[in-house]
N, C-alpha and C. Protein backbone atom coordinates (compact mmCIF):
# COMPACT_ATOMS: atom_id res chain seq x y z
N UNK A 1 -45.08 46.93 36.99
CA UNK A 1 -44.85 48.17 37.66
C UNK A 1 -44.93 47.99 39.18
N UNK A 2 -46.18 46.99 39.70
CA UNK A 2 -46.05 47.24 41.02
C UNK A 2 -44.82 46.27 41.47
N UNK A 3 -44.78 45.11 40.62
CA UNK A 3 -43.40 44.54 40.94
C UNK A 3 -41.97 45.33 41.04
N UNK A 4 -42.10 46.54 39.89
CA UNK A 4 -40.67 47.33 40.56
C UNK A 4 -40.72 48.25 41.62
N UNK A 5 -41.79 48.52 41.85
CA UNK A 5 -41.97 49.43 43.18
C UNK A 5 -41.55 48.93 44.28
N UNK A 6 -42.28 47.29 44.33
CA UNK A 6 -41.88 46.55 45.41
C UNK A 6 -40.17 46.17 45.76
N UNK A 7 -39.53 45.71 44.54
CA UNK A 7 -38.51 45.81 44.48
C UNK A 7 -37.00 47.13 44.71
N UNK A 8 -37.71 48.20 44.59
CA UNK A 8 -37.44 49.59 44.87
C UNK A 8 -37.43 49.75 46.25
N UNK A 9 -38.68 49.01 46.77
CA UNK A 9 -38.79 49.28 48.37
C UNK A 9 -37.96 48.49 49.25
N UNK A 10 -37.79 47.52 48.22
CA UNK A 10 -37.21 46.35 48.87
C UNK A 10 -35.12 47.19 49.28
N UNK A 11 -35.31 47.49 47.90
CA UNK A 11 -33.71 48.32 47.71
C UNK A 11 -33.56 49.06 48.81
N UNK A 12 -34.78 50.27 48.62
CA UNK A 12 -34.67 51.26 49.94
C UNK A 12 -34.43 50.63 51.13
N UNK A 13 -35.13 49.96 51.58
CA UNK A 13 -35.06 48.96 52.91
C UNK A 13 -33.71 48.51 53.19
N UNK A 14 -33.11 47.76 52.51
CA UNK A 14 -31.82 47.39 52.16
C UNK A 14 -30.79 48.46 52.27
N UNK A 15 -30.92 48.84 51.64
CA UNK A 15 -29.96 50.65 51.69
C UNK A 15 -30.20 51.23 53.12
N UNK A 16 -31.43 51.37 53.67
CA UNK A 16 -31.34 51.97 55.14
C UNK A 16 -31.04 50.96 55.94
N UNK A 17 -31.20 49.72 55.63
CA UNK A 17 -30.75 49.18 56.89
C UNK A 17 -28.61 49.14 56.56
N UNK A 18 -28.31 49.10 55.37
CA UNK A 18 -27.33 49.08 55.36
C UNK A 18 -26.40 49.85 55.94
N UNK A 19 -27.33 51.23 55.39
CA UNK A 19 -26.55 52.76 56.24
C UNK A 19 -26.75 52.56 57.64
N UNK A 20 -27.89 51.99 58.06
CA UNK A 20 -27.85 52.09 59.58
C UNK A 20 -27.20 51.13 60.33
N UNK A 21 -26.44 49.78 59.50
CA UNK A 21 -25.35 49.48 60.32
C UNK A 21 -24.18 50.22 60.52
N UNK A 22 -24.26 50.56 58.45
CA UNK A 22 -22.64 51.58 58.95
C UNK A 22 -22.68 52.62 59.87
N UNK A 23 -23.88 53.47 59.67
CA UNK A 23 -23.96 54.27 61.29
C UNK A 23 -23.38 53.94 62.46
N UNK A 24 -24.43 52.62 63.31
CA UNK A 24 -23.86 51.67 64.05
C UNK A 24 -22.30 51.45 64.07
N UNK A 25 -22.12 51.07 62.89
CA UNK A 25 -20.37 50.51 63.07
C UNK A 25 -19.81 51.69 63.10
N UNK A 26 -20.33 52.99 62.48
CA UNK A 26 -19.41 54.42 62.93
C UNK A 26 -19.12 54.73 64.09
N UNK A 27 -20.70 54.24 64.66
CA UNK A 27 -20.61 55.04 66.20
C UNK A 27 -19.85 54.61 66.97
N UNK A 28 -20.15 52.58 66.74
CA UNK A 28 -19.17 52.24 68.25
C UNK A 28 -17.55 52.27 67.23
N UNK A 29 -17.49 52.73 66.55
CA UNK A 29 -16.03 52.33 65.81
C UNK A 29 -15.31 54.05 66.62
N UNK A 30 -16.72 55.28 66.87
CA UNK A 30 -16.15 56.17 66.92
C UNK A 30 -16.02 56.30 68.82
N UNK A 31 -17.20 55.25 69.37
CA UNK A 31 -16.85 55.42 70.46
C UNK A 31 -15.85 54.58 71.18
N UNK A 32 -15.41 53.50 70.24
CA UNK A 32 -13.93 52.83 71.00
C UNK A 32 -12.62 53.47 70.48
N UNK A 33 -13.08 54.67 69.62
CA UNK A 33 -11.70 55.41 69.18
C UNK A 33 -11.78 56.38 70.72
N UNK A 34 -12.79 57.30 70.94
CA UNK A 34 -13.11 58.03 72.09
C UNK A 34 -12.61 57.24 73.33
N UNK A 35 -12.84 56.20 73.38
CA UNK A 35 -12.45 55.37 74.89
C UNK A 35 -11.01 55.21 74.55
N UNK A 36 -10.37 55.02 73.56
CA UNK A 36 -8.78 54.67 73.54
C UNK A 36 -8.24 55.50 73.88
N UNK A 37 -8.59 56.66 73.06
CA UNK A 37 -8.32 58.22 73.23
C UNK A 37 -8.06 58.75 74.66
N UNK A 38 -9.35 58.51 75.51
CA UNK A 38 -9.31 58.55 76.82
C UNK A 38 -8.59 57.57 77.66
N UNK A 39 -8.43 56.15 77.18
CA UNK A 39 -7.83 55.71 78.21
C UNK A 39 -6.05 55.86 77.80
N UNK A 40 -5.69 56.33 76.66
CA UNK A 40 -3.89 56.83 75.98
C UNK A 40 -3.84 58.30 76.94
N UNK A 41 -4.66 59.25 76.92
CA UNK A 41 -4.68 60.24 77.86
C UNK A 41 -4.53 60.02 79.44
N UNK A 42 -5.51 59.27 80.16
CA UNK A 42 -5.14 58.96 81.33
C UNK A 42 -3.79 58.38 81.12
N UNK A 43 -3.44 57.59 80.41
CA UNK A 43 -2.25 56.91 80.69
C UNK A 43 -0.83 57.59 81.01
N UNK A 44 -1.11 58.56 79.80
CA UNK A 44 -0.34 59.72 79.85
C UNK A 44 0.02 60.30 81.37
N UNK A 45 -1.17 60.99 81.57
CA UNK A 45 -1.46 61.95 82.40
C UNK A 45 -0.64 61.25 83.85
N UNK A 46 -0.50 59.88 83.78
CA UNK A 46 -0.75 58.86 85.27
C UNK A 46 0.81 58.99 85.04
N UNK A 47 1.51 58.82 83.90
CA UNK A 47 2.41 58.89 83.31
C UNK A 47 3.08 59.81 83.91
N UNK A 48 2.92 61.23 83.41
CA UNK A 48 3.59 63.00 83.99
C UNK A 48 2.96 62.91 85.38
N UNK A 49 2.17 62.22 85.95
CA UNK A 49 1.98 62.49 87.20
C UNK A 49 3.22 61.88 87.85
N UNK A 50 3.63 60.34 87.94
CA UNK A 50 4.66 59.73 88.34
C UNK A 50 5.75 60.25 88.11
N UNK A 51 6.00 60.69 87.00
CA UNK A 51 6.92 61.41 87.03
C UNK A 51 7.82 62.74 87.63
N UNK A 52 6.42 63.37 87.90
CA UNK A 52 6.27 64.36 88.98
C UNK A 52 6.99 64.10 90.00
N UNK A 53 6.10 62.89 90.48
CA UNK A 53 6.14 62.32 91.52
C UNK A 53 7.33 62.12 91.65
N UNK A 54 8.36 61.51 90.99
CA UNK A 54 9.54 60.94 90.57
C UNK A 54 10.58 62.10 91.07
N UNK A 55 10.45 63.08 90.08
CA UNK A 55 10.70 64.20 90.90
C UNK A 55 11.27 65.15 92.15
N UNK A 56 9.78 65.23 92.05
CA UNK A 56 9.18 65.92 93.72
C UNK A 56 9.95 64.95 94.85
N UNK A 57 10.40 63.75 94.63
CA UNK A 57 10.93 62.70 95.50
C UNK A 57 12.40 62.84 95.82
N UNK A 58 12.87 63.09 94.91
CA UNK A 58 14.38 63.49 94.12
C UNK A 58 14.78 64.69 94.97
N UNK A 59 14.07 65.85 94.80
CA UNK A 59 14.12 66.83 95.83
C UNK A 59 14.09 67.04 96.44
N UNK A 60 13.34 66.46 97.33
CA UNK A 60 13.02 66.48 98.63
C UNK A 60 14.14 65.50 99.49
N UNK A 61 14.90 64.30 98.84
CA UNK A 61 15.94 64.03 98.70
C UNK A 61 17.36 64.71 98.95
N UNK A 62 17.22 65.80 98.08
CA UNK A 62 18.26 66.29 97.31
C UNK A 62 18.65 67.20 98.63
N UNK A 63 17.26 67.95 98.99
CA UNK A 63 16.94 68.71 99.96
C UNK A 63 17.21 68.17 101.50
N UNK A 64 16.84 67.28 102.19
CA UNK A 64 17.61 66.50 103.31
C UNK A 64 18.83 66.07 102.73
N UNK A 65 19.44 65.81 101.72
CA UNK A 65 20.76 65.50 101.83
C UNK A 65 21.80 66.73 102.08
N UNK A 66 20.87 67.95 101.54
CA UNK A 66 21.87 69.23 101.93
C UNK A 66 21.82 69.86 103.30
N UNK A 67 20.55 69.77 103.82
CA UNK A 67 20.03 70.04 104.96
C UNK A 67 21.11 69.70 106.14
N UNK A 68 21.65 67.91 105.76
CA UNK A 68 22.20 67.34 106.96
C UNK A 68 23.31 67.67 106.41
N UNK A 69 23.97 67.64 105.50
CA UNK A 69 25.28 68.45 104.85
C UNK A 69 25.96 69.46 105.56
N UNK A 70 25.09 70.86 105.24
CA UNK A 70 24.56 71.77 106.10
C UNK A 70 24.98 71.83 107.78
N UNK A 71 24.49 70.82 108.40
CA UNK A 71 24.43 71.24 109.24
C UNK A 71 25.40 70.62 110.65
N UNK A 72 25.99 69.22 109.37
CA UNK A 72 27.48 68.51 109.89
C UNK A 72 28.65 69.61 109.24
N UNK A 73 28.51 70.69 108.55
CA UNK A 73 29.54 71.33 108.33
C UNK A 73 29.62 72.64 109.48
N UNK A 74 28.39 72.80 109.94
CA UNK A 74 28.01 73.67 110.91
C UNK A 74 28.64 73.17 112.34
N UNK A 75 28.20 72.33 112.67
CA UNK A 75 28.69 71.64 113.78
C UNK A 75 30.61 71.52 114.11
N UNK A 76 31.09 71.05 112.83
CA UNK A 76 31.98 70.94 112.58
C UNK A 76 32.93 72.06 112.80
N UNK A 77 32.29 73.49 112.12
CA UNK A 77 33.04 74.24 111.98
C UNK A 77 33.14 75.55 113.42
N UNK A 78 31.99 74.66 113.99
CA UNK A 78 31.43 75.37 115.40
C UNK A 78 33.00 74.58 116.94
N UNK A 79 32.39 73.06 116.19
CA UNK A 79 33.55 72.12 117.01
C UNK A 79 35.11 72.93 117.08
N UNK A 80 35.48 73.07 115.67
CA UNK A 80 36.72 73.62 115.31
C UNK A 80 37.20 74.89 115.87
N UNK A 81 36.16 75.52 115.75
CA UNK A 81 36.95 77.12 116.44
C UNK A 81 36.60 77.25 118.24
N UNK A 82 35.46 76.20 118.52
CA UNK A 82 36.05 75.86 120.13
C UNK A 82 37.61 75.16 120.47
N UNK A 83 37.91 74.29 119.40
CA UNK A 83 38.66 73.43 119.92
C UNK A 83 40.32 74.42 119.95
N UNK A 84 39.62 75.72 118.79
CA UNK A 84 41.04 76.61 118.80
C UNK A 84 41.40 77.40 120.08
N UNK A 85 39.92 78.04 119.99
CA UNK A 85 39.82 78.55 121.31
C UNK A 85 40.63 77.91 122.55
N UNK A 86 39.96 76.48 123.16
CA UNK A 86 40.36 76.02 123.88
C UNK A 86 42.36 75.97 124.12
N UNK A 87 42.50 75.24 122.45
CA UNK A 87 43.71 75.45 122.84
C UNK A 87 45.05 76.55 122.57
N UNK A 88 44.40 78.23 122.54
CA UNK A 88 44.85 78.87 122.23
C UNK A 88 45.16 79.26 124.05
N UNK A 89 43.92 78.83 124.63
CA UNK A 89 43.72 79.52 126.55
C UNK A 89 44.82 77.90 127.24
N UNK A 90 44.72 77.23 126.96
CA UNK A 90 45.55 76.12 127.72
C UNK A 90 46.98 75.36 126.78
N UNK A 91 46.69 75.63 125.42
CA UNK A 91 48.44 75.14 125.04
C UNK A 91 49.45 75.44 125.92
N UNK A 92 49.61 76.07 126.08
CA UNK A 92 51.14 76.45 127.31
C UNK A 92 50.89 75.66 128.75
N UNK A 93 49.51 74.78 128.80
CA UNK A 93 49.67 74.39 129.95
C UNK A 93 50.97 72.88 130.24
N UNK A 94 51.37 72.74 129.55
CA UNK A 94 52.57 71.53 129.46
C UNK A 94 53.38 72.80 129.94
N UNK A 95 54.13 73.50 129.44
CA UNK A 95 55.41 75.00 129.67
C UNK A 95 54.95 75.22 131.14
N UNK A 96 54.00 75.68 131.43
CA UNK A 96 53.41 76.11 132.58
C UNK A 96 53.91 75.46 133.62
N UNK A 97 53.07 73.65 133.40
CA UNK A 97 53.50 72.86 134.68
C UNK A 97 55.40 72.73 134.60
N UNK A 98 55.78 72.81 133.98
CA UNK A 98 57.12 72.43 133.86
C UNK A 98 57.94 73.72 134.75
N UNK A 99 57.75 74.96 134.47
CA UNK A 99 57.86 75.75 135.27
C UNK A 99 57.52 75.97 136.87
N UNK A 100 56.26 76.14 136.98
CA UNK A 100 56.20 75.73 138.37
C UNK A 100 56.87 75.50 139.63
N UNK A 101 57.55 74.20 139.50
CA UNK A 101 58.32 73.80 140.57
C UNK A 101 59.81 75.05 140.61
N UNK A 102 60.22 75.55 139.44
CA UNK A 102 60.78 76.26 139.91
C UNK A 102 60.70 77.74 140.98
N UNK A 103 59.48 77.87 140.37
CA UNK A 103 58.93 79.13 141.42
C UNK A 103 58.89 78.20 142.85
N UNK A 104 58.43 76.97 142.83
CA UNK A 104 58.32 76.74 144.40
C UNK A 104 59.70 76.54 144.69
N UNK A 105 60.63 76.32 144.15
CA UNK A 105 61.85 76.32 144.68
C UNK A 105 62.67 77.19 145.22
N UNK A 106 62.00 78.72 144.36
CA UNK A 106 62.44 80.04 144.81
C UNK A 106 61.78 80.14 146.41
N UNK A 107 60.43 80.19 146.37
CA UNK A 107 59.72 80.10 147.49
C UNK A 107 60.25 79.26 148.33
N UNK A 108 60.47 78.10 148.46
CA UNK A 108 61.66 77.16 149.81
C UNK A 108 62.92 77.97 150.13
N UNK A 109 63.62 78.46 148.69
CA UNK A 109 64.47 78.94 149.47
C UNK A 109 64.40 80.14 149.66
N UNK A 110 63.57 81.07 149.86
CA UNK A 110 63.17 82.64 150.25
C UNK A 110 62.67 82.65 151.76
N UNK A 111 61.79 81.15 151.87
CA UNK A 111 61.40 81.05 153.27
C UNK A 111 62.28 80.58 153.83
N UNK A 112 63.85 79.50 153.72
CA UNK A 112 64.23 78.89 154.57
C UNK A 112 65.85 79.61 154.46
N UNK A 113 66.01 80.76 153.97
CA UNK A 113 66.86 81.67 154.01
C UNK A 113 66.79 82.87 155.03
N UNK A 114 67.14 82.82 156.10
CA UNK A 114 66.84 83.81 157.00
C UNK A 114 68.47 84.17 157.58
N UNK A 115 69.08 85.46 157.72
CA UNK A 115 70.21 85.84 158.49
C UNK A 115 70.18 87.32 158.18
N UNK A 116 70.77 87.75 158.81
CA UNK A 116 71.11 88.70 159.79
C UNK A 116 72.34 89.74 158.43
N UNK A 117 72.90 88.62 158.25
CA UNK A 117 73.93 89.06 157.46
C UNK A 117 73.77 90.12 156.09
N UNK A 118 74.51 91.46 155.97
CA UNK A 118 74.04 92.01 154.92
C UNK A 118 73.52 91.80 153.61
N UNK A 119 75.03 90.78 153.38
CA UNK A 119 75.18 90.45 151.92
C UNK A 119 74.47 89.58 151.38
N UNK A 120 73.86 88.50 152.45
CA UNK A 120 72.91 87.16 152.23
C UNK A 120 71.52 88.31 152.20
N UNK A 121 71.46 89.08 153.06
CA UNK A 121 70.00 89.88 152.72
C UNK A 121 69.55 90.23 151.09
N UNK A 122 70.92 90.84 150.66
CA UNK A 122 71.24 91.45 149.69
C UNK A 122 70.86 90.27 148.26
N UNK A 123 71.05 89.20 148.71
CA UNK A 123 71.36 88.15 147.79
C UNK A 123 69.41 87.69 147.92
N UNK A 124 68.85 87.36 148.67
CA UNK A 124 67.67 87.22 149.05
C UNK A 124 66.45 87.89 148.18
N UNK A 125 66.94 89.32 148.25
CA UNK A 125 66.17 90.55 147.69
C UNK A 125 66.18 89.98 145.88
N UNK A 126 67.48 89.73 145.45
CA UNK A 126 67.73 89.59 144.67
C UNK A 126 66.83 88.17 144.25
N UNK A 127 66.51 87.27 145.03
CA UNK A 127 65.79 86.22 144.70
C UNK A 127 64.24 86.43 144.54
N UNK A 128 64.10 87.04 145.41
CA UNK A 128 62.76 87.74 145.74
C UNK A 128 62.12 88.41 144.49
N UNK A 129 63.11 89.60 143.77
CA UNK A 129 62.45 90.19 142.81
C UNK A 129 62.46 88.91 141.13
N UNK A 130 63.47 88.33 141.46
CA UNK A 130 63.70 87.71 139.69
C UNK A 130 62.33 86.26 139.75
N UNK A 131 61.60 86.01 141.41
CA UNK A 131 60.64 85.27 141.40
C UNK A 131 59.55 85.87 141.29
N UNK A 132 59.29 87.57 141.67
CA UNK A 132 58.31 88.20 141.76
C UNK A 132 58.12 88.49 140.00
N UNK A 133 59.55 89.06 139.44
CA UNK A 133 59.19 89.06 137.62
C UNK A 133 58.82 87.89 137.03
N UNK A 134 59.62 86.43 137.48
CA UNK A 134 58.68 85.63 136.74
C UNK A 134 57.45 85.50 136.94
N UNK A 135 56.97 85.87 138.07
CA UNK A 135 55.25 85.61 138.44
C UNK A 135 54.73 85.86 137.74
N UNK A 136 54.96 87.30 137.28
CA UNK A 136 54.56 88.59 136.70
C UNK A 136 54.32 88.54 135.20
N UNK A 137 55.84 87.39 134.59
CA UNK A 137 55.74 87.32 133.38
C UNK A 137 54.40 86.14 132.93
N UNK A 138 54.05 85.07 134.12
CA UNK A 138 53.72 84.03 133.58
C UNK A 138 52.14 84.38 133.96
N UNK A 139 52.08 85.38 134.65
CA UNK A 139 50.36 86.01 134.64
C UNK A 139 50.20 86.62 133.53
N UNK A 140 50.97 87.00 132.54
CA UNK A 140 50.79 87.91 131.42
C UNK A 140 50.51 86.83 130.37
N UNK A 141 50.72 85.68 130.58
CA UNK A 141 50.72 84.51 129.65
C UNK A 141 48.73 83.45 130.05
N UNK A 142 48.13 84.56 131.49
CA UNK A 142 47.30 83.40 131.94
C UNK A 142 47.33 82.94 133.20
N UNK A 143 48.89 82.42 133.78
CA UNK A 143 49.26 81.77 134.73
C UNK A 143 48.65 82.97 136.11
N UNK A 144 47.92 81.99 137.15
CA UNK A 144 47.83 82.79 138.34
C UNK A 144 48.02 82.28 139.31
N UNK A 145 48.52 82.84 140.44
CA UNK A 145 48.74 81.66 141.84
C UNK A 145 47.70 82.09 142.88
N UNK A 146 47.10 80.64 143.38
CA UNK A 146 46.16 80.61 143.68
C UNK A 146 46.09 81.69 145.29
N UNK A 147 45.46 82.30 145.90
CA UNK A 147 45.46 83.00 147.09
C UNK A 147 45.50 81.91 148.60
N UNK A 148 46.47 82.46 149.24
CA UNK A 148 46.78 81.38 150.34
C UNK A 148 45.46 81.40 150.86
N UNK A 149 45.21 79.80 151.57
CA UNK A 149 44.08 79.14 151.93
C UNK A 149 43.99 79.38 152.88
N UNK A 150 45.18 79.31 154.01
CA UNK A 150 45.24 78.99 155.60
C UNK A 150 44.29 80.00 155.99
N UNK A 151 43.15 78.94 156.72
CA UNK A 151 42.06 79.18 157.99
C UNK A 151 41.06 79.44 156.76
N UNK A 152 40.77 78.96 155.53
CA UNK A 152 39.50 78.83 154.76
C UNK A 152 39.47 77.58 155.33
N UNK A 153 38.07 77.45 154.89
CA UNK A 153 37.26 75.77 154.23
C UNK A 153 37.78 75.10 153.40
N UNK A 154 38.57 73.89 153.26
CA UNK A 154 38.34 73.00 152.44
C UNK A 154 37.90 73.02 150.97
N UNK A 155 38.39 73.40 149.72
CA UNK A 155 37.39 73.35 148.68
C UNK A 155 38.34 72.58 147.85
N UNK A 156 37.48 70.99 147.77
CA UNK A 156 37.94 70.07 146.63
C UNK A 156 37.97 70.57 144.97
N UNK A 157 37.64 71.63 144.67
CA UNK A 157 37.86 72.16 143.34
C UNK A 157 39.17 73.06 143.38
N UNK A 158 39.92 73.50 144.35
CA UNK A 158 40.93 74.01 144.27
C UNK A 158 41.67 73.74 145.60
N UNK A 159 41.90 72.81 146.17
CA UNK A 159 42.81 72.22 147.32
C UNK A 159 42.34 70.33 147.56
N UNK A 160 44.04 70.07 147.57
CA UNK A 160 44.38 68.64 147.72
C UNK A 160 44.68 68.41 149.19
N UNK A 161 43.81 67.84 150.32
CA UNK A 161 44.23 67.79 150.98
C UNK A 161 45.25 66.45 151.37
N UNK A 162 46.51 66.38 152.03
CA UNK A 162 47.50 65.17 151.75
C UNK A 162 47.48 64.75 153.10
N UNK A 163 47.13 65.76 154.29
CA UNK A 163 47.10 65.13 155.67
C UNK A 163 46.06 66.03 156.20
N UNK A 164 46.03 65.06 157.42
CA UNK A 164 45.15 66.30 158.84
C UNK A 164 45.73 66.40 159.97
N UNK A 165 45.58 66.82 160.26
CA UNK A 165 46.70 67.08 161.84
C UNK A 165 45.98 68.13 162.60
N UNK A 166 46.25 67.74 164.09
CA UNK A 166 45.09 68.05 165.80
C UNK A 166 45.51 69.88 164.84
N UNK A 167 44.05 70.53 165.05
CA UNK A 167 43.95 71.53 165.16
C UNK A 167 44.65 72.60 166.13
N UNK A 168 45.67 73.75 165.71
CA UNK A 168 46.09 74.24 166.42
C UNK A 168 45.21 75.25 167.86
N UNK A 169 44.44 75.48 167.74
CA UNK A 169 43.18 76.28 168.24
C UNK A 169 41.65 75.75 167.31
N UNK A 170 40.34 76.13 167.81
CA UNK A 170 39.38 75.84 167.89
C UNK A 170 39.14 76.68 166.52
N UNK A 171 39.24 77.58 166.16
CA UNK A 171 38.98 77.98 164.68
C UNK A 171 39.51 77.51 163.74
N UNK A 172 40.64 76.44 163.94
CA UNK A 172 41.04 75.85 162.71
C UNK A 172 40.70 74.27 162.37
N UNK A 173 39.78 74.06 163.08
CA UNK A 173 39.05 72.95 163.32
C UNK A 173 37.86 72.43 161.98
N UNK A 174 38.71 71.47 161.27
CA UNK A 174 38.18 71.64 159.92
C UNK A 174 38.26 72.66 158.81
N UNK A 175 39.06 73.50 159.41
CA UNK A 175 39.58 74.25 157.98
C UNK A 175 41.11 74.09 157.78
N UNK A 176 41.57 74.75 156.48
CA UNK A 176 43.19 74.25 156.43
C UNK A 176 44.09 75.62 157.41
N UNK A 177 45.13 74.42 157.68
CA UNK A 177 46.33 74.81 158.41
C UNK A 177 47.17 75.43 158.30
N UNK A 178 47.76 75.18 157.01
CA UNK A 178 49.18 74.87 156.34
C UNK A 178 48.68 75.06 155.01
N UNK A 179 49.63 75.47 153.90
CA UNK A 179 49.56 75.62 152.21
C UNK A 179 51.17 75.08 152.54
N UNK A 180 51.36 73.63 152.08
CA UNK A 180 52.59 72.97 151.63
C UNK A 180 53.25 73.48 150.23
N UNK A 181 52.23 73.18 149.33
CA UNK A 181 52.66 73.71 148.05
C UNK A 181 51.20 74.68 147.22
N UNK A 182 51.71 75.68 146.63
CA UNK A 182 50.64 76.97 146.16
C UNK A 182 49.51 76.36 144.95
N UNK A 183 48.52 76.47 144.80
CA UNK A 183 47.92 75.52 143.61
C UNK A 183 47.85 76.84 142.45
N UNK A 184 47.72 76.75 140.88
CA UNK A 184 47.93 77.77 139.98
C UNK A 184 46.54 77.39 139.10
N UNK A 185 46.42 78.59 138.22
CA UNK A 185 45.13 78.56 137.82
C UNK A 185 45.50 79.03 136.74
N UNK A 186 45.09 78.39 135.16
CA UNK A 186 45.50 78.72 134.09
C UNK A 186 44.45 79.28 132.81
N UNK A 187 44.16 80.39 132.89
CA UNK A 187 42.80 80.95 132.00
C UNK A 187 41.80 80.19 132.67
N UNK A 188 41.63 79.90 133.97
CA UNK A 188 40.30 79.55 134.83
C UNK A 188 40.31 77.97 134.63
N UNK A 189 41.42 77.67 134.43
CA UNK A 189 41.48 76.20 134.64
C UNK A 189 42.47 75.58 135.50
N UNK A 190 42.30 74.56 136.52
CA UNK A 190 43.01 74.70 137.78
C UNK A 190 44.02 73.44 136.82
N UNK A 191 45.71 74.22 136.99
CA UNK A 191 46.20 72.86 136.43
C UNK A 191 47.12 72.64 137.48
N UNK A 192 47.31 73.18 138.96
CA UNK A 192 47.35 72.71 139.97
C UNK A 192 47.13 72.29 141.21
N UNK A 193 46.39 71.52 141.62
CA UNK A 193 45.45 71.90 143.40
C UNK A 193 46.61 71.90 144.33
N UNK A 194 45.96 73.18 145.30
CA UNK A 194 46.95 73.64 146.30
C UNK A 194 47.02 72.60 147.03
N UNK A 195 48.34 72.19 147.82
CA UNK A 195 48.81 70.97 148.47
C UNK A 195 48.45 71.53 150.21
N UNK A 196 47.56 71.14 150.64
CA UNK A 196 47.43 71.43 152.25
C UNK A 196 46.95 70.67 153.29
N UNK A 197 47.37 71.21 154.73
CA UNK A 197 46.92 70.71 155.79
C UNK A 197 45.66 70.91 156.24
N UNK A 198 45.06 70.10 156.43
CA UNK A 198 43.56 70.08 156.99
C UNK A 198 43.77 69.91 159.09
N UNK A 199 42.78 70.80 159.65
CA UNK A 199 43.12 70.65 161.36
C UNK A 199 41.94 69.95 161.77
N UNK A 200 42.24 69.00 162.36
CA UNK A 200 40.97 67.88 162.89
C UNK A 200 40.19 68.22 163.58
């Protein structure tokens, strides 16, 4: 009898230590399931984060690529309706200069037509008005003729001077003399400088 007791105890002993490995092997079996668990989660997580990231990168991307898109179509479309502008006020300036010389031709011969005679008066008048309507027509287009200079200052933005010559009197001493040829001004753009004498 006391031999099976002992043997009983011996069992028990055996049995708890048995359970208390499997315990043991539960626990760390349950705490390297817990750590996998956790480290498949971070992985995850590091995972949808990059991806995010991935993203958020893409857009911000997406976003400066429209931005500068944006703002070369802006430019562009800003460029374009100056450039209409511009040449809606100066296209005719080619027509313009081409014209020109004829008005100064009227003008030579209006100034170097002088007599007495009725019919040449008559003929004169007649030159006079069909140069005064074209003036008239080509200011309606823009075209303006510049205001005679003689006894101003000098101004290199709207007079070419081609000579100088001894001042006739003391007030014309460094200012112009003479307007050789008229300078014209086209929507505020000079597309001819007046041709004049400067007095020394």
């Amino acid at each position: 009898m006391a031999e099976n007791k002992e043997q009983d105890n011996i069992e028990n002993k055996e049995e708890q230590v048995t359970e208390e490995s499997q315990e043991t092997t539960e626990d760390t079996a349950s705490e390297n399931t817990t750590e996998e668990t956790k480290e498949e989660a971070a992985e995850e997580a590091s995972e949808e984060l990059s991806e995010v990231d991935k993203l958020s990168q893409e857009l911000a991307e997406m976003k400066d690529k429209y931005l500068r898109l944006y703002s070369e179509f802006d430019n562009f479309r800003r460029r374009t309706s100056q450039e209409k502008l511009t040449l809606q006020k100066t296209g005719s300036e080619k027509v313009m200069n081409a014209i020109i010389p004829t008005i100064d031709d009227f003008e030579r011969a209006i100034a170097n037509t002088k007599s007495d005679n009725e019919e040449v008066k008559q003929v004169l008048d007649g030159v006079v008005m069909i140069k005064d309507k074209m003036l008239k027509t080509l200011e309606g287009q823009g075209l303006k003729q510049m205001e005679d200079a003689t006894g101003k200052e000098l101004n290199t933005d709207y007079h070419d001077a081609i000579t100088q010559i001894p001042a006739p009197t003391e007030e014309f001493k460094d200012k112009i003399v003479d307007v050789v040829e008229n300078g014209y001004i086209l929507n505020d753009k000079v597309i001819r400088y007046a041709k004049v004498v400067v007095g020394q």
